[in-house]
Protein backbone atom coordinates (compact mmCIF):
# COMPACT_ATOMS: atom_id res chain seq x y z
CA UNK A 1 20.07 67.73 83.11
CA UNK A 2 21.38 63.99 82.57
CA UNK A 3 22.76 62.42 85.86
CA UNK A 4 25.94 62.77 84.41
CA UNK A 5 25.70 66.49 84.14
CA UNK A 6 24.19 66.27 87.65
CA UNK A 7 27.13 64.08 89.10
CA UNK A 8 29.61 66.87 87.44
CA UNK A 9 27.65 69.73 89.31
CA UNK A 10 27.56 67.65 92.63
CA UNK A 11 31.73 67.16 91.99
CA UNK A 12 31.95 70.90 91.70
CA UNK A 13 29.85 71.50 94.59
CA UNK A 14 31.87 69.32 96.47
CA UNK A 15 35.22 70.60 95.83
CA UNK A 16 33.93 73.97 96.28
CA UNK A 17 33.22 73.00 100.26
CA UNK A 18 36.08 71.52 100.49
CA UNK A 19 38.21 74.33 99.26
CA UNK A 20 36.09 76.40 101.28
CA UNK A 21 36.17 74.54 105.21
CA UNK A 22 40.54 74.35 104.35
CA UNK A 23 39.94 78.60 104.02
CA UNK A 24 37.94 78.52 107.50
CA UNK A 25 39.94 75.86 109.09
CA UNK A 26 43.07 78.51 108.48
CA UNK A 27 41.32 81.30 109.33
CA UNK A 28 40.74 79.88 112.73
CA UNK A 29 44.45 78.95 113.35
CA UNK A 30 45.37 82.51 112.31
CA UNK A 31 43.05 84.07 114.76
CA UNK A 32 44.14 81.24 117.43
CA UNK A 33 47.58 82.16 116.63
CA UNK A 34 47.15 86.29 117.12
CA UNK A 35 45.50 85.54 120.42
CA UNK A 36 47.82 83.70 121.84
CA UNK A 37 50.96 86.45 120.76
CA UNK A 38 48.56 89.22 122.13
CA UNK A 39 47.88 87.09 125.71
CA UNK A 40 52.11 86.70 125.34
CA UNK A 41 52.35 90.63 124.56
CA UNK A 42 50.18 90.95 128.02
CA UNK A 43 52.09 88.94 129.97
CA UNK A 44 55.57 89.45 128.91
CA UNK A 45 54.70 93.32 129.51
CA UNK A 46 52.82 92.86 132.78
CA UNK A 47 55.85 90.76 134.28
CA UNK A 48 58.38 92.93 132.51
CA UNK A 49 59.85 89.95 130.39
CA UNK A 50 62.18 90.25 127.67
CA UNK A 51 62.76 87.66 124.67
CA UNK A 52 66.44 86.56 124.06
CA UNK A 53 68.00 84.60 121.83
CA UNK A 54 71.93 83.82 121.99
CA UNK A 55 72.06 82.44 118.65
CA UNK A 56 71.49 78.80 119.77
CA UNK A 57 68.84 79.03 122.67
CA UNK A 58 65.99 81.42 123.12
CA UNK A 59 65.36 82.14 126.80
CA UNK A 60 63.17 85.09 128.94
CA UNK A 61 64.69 87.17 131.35
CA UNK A 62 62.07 89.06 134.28
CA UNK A 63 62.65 91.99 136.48
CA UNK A 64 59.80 91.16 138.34
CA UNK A 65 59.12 88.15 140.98
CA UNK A 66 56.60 85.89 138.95
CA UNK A 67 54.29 82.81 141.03
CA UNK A 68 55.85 82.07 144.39
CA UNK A 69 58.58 84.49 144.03
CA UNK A 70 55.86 87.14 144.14
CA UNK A 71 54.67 86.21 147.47
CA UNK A 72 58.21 86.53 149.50
């Protein structure tokens, strides 16, 4: 193998690693992602919270105290 050949190999290598940390790197924001909407799941069910949206503004409704309200 000439050190051209090698440089080509080395190019490939290279890319290859790159192509394969940008896979990880998502990976790692997709499983970041699901645990944060199962932690919101757990909450929004343990505080009885509802998502709403009135076609402008989203906003969360309770029907439980939450924090300080909780204490009274």
């Amino acid at each position: 193998m000439n050190a051209k050949e090698f440089a080509h190999e080395l190019e490939k290598a290279a890319s290859f690693i790159r192509q394969q940390q940008a896979e990880i790197e998502a990976l790692k924001k997709e499983a970041a992602l699901q645990r944060l909407s199962d932690f919101t799941q757990e909450v929004e069910a343990k505080y009885g919270i509802t998502t709403k949206w009135d076609g402008g503004t989203t906003y969360h409704e309770t029907t439980k105290p939450i924090g300080k309200a909780q204490e009274k």
